[in-house]
Protein backbone atom coordinates (compact mmCIF):
# COMPACT_ATOMS: atom_id res chain seq x y z
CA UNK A 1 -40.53 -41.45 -39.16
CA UNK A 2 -37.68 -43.73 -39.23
CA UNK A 3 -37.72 -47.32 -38.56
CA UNK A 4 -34.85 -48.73 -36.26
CA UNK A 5 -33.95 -52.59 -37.19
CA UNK A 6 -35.71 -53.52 -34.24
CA UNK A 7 -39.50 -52.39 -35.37
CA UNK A 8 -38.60 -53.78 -38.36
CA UNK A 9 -37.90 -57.30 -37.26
CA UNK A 10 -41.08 -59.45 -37.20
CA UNK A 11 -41.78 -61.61 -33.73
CA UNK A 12 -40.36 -64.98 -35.32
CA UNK A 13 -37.42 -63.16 -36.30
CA UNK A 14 -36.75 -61.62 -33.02
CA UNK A 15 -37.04 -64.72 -31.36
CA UNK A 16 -35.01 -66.72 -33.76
CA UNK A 17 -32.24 -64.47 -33.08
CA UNK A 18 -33.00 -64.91 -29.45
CA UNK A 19 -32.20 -68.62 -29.75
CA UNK A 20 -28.58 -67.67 -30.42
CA UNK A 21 -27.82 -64.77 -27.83
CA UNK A 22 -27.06 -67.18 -25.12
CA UNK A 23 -24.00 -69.46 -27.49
CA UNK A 24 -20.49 -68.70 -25.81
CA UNK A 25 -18.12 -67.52 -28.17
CA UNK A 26 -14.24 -67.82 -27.58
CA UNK A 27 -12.85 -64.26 -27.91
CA UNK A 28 -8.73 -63.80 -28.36
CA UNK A 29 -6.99 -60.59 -28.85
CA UNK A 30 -3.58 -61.31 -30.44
CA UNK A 31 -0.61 -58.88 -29.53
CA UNK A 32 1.89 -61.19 -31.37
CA UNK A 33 3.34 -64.28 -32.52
CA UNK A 34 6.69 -66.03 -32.52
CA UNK A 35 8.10 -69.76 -32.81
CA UNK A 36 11.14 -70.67 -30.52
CA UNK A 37 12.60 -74.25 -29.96
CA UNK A 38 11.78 -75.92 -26.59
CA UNK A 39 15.47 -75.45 -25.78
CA UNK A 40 14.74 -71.81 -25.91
CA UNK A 41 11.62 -71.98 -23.83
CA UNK A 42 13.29 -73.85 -21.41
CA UNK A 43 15.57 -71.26 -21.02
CA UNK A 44 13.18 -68.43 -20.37
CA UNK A 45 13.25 -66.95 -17.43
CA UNK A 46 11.76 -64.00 -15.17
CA UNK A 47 12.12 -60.84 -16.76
CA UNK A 48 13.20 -62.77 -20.63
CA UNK A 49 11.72 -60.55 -23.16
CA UNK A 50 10.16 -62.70 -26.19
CA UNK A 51 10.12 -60.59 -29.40
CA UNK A 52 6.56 -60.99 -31.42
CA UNK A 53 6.19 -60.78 -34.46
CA UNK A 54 4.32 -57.44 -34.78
CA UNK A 55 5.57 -53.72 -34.37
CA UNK A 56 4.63 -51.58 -31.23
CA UNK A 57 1.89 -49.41 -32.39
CA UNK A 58 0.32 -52.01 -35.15
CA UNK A 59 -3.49 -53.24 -34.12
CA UNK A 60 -3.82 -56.33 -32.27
CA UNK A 61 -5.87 -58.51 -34.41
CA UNK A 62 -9.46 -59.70 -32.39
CA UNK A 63 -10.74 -63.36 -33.37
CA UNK A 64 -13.61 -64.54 -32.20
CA UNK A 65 -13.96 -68.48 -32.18
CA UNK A 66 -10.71 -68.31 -34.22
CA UNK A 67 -11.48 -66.48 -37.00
CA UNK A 68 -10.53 -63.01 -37.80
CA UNK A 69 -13.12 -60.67 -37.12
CA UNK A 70 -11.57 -57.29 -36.05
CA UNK A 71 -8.51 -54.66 -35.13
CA UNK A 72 -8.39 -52.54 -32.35
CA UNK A 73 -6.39 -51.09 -29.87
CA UNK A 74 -5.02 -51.66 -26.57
CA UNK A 75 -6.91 -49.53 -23.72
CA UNK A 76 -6.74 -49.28 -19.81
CA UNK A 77 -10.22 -48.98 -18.06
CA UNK A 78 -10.71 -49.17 -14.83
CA UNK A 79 -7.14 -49.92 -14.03
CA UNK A 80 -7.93 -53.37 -16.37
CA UNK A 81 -7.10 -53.83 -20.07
CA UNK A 82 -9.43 -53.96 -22.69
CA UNK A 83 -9.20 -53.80 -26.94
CA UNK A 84 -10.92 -50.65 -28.77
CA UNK A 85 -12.42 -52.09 -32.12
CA UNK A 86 -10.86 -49.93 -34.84
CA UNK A 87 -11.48 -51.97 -37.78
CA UNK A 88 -14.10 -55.03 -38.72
CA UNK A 89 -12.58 -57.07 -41.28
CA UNK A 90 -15.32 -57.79 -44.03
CA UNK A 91 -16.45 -61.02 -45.10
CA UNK A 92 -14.53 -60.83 -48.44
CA UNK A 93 -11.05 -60.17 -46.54
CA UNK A 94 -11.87 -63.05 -44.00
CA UNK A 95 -12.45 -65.37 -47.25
CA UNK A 96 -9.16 -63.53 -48.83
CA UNK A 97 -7.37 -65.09 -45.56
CA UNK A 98 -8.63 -68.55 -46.00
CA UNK A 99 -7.23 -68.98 -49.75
């Protein structure tokens, strides 16, 4: 018989963990970066292309509250677009960033 995390969590730890379901968290899914003067910006127009920093095919990196937290991959479903996680970055990468 195996125990799932759940069973094994007593009832103050379940609703400890409760207390925190319900905090918003800002999620951003990064396709690229750039920097460009205001002169350029102001220039922009319908149809400009801006070029990002990353190559087509590379995974957009996920951040969640702004801090790196995944990769994934751009997906259409339902006719909207969503982010397929491909890769959680571990907490000693996410320090490695930091320093």
């Amino acid at each position: 018989m195996s125990d799932t995390p759940e069973e094994n969590q007593t009832a103050p730890d379940k609703k400890n963990l409760d207390f925190i379901l319900d905090i918003p968290l800002q999620v951003t899914v990064e396709l690229g970066r750039t920097k460009l003067l205001v002169k350029d910006i102001l220039q922009l127009n319908q149809g400009a292309v801006v070029e990002l920093t990353k190559l087509a095919g590379e995974p957009l990196d996920i951040f969640v509250n702004s801090k790196l937290v995944a990769r994934g991959e751009a997906v259409v479903v339902n006719e909207k677009f969503g982010v397929r996680l491909v890769d959680i970055v571990s907490p000693n990468e996410r320090v490695e960033k930091i320093l």
